[in-house]
Protein backbone atom coordinates (compact mmCIF):
# COMPACT_ATOMS: atom_id res chain seq x y z
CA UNK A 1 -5.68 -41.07 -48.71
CA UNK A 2 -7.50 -39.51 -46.02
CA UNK A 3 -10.48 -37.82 -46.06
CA UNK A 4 -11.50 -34.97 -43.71
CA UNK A 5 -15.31 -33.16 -43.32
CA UNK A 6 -14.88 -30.01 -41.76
CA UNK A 7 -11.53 -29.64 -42.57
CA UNK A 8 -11.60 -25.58 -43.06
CA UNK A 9 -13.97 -25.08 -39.78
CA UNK A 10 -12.68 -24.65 -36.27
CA UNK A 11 -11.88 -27.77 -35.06
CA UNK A 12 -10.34 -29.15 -38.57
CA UNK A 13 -7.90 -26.63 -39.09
CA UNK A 14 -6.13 -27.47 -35.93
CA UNK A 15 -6.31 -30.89 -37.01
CA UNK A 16 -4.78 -30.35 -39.98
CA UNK A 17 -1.98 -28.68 -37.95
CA UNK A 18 -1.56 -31.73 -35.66
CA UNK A 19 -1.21 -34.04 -39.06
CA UNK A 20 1.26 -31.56 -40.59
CA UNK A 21 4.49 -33.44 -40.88
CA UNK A 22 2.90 -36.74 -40.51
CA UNK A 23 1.51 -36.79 -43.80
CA UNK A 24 1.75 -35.36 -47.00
CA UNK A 25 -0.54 -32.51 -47.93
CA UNK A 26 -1.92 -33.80 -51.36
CA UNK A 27 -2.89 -37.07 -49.40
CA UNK A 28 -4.72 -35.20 -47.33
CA UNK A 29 -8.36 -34.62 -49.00
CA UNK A 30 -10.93 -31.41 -47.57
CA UNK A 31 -14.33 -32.19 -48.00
CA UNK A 32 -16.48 -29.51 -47.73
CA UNK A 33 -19.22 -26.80 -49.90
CA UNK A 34 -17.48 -25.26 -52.67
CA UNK A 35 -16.29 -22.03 -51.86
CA UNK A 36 -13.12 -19.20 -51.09
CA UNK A 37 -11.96 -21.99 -47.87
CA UNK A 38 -11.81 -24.79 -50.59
CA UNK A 39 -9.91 -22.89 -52.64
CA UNK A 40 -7.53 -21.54 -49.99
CA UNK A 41 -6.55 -25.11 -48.85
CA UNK A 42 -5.77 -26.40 -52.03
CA UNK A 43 -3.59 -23.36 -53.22
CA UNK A 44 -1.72 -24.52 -49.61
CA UNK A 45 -1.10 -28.62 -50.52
CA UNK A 46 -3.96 -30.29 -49.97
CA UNK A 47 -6.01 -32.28 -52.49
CA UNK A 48 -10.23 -30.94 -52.59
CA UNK A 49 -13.66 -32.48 -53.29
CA UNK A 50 -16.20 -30.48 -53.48
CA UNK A 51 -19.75 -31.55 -52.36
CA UNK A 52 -22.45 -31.88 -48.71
CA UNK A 53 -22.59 -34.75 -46.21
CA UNK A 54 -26.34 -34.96 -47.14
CA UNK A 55 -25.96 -35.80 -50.92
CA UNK A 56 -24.60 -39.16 -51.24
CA UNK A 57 -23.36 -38.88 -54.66
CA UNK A 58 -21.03 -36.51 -53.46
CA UNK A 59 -20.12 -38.95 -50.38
CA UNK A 60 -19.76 -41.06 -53.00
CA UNK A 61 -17.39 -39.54 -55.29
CA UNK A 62 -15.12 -37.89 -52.44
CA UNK A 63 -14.20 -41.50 -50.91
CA UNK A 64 -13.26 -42.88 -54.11
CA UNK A 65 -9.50 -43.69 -53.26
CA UNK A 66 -9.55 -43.24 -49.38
CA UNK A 67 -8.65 -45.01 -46.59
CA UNK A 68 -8.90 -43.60 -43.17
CA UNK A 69 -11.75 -40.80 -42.55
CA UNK A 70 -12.06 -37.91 -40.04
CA UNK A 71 -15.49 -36.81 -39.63
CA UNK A 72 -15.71 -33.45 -37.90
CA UNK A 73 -18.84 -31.59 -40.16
CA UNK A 74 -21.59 -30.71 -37.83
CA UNK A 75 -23.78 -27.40 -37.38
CA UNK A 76 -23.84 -25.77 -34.43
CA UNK A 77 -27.55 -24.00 -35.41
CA UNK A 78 -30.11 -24.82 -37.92
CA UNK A 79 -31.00 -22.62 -40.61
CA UNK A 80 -33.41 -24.62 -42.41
CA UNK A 81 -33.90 -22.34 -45.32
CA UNK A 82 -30.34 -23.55 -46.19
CA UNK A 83 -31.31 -27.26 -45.66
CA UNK A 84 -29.50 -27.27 -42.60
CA UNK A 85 -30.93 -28.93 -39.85
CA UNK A 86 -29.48 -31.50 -37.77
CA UNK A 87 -31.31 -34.21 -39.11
CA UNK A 88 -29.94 -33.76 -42.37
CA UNK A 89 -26.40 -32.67 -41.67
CA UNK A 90 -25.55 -34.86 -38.29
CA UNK A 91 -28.40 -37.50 -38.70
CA UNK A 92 -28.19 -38.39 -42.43
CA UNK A 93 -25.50 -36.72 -43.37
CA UNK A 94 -23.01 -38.79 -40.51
CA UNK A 95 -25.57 -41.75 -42.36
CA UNK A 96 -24.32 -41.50 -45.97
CA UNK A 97 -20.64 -41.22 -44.62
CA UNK A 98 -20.70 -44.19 -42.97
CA UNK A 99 -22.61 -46.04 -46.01
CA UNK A 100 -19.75 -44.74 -48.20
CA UNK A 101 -16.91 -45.69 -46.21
CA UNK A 102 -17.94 -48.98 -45.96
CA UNK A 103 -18.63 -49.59 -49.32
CA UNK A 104 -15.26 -47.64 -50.06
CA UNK A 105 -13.35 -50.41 -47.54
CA UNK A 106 -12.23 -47.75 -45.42
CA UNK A 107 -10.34 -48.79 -42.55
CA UNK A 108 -10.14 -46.33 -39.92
CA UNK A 109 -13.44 -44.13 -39.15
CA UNK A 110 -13.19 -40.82 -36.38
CA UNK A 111 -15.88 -39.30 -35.31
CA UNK A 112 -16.26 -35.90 -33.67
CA UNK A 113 -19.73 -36.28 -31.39
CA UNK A 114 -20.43 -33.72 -28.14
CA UNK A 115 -19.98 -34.72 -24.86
CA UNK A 116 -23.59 -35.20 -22.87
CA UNK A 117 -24.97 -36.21 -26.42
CA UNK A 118 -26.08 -39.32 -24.50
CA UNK A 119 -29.19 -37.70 -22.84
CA UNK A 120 -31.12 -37.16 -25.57
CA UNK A 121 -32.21 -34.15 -24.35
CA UNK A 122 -32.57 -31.80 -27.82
CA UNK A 123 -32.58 -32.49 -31.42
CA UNK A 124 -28.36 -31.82 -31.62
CA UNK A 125 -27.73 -34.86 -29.04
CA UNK A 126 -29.97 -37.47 -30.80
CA UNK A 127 -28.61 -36.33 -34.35
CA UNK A 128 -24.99 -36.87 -32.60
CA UNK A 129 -26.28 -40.11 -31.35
CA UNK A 130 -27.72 -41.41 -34.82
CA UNK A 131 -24.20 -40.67 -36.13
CA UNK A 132 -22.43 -42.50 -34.10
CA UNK A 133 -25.04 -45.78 -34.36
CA UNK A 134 -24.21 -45.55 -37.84
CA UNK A 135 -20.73 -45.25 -37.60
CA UNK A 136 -20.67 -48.04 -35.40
CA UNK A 137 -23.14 -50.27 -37.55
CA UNK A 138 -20.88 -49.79 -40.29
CA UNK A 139 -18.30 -52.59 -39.00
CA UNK A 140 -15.35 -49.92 -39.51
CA UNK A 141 -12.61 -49.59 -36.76
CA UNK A 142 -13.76 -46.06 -35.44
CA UNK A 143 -12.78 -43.75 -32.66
CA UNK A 144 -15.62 -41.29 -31.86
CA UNK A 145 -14.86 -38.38 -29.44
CA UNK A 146 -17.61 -36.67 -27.48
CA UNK A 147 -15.28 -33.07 -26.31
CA UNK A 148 -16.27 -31.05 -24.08
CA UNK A 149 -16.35 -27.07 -25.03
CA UNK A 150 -13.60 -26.62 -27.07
CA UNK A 151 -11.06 -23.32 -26.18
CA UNK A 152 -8.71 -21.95 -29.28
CA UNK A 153 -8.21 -19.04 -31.48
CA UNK A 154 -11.14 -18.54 -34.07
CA UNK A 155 -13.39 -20.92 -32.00
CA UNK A 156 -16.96 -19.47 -31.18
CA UNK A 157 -17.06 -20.77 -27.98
CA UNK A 158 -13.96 -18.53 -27.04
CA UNK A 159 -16.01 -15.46 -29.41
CA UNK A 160 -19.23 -16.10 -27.00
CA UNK A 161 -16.80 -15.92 -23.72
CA UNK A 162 -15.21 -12.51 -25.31
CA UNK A 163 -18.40 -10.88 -26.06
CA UNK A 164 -20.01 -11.85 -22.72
CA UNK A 165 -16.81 -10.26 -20.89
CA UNK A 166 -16.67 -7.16 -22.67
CA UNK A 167 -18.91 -5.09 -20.12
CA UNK A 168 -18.24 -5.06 -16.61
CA UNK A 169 -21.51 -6.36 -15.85
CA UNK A 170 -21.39 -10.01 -17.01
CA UNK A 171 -24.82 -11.69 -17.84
CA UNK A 172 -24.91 -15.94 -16.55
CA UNK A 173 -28.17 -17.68 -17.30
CA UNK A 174 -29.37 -19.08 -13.94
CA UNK A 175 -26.95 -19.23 -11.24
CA UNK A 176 -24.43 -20.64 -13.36
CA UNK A 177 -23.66 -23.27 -10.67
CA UNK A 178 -23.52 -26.33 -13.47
CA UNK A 179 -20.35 -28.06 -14.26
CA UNK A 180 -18.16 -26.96 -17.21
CA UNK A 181 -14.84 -28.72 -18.40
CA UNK A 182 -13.30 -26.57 -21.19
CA UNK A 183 -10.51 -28.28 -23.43
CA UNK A 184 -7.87 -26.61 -25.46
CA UNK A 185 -8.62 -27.24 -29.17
CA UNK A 186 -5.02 -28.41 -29.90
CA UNK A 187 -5.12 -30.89 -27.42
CA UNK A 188 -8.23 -32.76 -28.90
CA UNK A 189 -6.70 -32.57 -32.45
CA UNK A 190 -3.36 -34.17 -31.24
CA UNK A 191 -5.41 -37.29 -30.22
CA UNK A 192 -7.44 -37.17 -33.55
CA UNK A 193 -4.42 -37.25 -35.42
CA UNK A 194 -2.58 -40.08 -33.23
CA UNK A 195 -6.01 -42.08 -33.30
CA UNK A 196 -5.30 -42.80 -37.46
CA UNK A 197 -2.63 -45.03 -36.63
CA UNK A 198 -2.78 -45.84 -32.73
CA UNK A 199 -4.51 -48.91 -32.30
CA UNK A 200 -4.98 -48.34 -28.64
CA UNK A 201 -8.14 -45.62 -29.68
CA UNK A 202 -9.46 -48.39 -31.92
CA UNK A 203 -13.91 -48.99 -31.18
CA UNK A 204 -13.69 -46.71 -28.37
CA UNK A 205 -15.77 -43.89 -27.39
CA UNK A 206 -13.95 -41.19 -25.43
CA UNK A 207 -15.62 -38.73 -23.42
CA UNK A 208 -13.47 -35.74 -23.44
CA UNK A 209 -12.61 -32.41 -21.20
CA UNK A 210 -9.71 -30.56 -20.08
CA UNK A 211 -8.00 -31.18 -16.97
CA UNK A 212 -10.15 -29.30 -14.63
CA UNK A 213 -14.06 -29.51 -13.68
CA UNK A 214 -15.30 -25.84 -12.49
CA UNK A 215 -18.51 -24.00 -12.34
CA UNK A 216 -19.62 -21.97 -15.34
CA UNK A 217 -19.20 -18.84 -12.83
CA UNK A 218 -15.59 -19.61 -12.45
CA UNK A 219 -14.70 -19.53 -16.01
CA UNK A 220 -16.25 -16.36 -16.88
CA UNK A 221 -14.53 -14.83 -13.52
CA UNK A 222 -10.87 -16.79 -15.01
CA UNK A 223 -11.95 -15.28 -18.83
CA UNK A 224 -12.40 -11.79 -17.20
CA UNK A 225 -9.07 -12.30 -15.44
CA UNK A 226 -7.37 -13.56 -18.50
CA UNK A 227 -8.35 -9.96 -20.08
CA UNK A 228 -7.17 -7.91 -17.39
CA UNK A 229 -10.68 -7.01 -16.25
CA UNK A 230 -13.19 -6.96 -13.52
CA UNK A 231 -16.34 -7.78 -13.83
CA UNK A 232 -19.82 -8.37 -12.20
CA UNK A 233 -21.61 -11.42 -12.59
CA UNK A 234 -25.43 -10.66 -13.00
CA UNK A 235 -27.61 -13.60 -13.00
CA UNK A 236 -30.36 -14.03 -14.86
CA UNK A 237 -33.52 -15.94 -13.28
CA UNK A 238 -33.89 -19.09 -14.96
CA UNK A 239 -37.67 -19.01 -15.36
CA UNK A 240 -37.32 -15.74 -16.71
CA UNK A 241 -34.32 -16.78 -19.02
CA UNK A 242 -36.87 -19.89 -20.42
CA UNK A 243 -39.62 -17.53 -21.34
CA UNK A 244 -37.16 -15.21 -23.32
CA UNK A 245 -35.02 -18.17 -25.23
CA UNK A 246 -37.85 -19.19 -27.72
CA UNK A 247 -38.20 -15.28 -28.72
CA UNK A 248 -33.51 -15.05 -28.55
CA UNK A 249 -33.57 -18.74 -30.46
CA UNK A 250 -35.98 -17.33 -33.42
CA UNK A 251 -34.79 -13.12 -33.55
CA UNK A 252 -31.25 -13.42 -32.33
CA UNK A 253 -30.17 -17.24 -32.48
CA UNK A 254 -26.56 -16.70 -32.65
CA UNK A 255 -26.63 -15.20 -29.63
CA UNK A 256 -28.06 -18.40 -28.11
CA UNK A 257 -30.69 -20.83 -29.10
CA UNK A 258 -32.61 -23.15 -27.12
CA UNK A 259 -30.70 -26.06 -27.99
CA UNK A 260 -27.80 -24.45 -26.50
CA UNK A 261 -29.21 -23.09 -23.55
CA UNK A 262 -30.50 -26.89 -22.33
CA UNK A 263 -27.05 -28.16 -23.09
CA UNK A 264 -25.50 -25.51 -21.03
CA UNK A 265 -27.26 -26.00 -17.77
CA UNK A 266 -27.08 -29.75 -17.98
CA UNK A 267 -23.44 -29.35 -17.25
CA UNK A 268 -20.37 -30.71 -19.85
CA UNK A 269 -17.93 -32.64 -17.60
CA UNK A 270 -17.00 -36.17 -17.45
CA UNK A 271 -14.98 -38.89 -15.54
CA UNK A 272 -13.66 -40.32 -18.24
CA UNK A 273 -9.61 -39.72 -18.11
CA UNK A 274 -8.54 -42.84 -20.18
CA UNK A 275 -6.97 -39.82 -23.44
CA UNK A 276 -4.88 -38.31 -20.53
CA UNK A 277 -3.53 -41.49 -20.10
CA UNK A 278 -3.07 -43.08 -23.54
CA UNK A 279 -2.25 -39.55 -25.25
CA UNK A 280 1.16 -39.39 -23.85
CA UNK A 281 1.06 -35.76 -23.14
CA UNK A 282 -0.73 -33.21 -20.66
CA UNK A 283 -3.71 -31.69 -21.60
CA UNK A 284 -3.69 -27.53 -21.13
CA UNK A 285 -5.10 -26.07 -18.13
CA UNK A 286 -8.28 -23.27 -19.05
CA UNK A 287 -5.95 -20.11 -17.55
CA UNK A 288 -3.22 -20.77 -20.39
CA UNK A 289 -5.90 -22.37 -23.03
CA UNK A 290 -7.94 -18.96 -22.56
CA UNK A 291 -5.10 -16.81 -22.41
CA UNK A 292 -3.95 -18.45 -26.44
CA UNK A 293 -7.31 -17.77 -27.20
CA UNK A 294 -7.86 -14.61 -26.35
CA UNK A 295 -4.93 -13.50 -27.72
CA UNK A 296 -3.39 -15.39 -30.58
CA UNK A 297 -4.22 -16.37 -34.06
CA UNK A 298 -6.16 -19.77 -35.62
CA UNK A 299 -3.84 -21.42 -37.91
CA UNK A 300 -3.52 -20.58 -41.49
CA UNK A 301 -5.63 -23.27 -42.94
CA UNK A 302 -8.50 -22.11 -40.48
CA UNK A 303 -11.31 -20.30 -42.22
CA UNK A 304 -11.04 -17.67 -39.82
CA UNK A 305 -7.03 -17.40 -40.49
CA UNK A 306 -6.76 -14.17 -41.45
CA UNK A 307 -4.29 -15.55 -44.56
CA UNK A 308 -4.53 -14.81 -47.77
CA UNK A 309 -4.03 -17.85 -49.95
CA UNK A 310 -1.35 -16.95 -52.28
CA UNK A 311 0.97 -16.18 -48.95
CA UNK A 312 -0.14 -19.45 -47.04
């Protein structure tokens, strides 16, 4: 049996479409908050547990059985009314997973971390960092990936680039001179899915990115292009841009908050180019990754598929 966090957000539902075929559906389990997404993927094959990363019972209950683990729940903003923060979700949450699966004998652990995690630099990092300690303190063969920004259908990464393109005047915070290296979703779950049973991922960390390291500039000029539009790229003062992100993080955070502002100007690109050569396939270029995301659908286990259940 394998278990999957996450497995009705962004990332997991292409992952799920890289393991159909491989696998049978009902020994597939989706762990996740009850809800209409849990509900969908089991009318569609796949066995459910119900229950959070940060109660361990739950942990508990939805290893019993399982053998191999993908573990891609993570928040992207905290809304700590909910009890979401990044300590609990990422820090203890990753934590109690790791506890379980080792008490559970599981024998294969993946791990979705953020590339750049390793600077420390803001509450999301360290949490991502703490996971992956514990992951790797567990003893359990693990793979941990550390992607880049992450280009599909239904992924808010591509929403931000659409909304930021829609006007001909473009807003970039700063100069928008740091390094980006965008990677097409389906291309990261391909090597998720191959790491369950390719011993060649096995204890490795692998930074991740697409094939091509460009400035931030350049990828809102290629997403304007991509849309058949033109576009002026107005840049924001970066002084000015760090007095207003406390007031955007707390009135308007999913917009941008400041976590995500000191990630973006830090840069997301890497050197590391060891999946392009154990994957066994190429990785998309950002003109055809953005062009699929612009203008195609998420798949139909995605909880932004628009699918309803019964027809799935």
């Amino acid at each position: 049996m394998l278990l999957i966090t996450g497995g009705s957000g962004f990332v997991g539902g292409y992952v799920l479409e890289a393991l159909n075929g491989k696998m049978p559906r009902n020994q597939v389990r989706i762990f996740s908050r009850q809800g209409a997404d849990l509900n969908r993927l089991h009318s569609q094959g796949y066995d459910v547990a119900a229950g959070s990363v940060t109660n361990i019972e739950d942990v508990r209950r939805a290893m019993q059985g399982v053998d191999s683990v993908i573990h891609l729940a993570a928040i992207i903003r905290e809304v700590p009314s909910r009890g979401q923060t990044f300590d609990r979700v990422m820090g203890e949450g990753t934590e109690n997973m790791a506890r379980a699966a080792k008490d559970a004998e599981v024998e294969r652990f993946i791990l979705m971390s953020a590339l750049g995690s390793t600077s420390l630099s803001t509450p999301y990092f360290r949490n991502k960092i703490r996971g992956e300690q514990a992951i790797k303190a567990s003893g359990i063969p693990y793979t941990i990936f550390r992607p880049s920004f992450l280009i599909g259908p239904g992924g808010e990464f591509t929403g931000l680039l659409k909304q930021l393109t829609t006007f001909p005047v473009v807003p970039v915070l700063g100069p928008g001179n740091y390094l980006v290296q965008p990677m097409y979703v389906r291309d990261i779950a391909r090597h998720i899915a191959q790491a369950l049973s390719d011993d060649r991922y096995a204890n490795h960390t692998f930074e991740t990115g697409g094939p091509e390291v460009f400035e931030y500039n350049k990828m809102l000029r290629r997403t304007l292009k991509a849309r058949g539009k033109t576009g002026l790229l107005f840049h924001v003062p970066l002084p000015l841009v760090r007095l207003l992100i406390p007031v955007i993080d707390r009135v308007m955070p999913r917009l941008i908050t400041r976590d995500q502002f000191t990630m973006l100007v830090e840069g997301s690109a890497t050197n590391d180019r060891r999946l392009a050569e154990i994957g066994g396939f190429a990785h998309l270029p950002f003109r055809e990754a953005i062009r699929i995301a612009l203008h195609e659908s998420p798949p139909p286990t995605s909880a932004r598929a628009k699918v309803k259940a019964a027809n799935a």
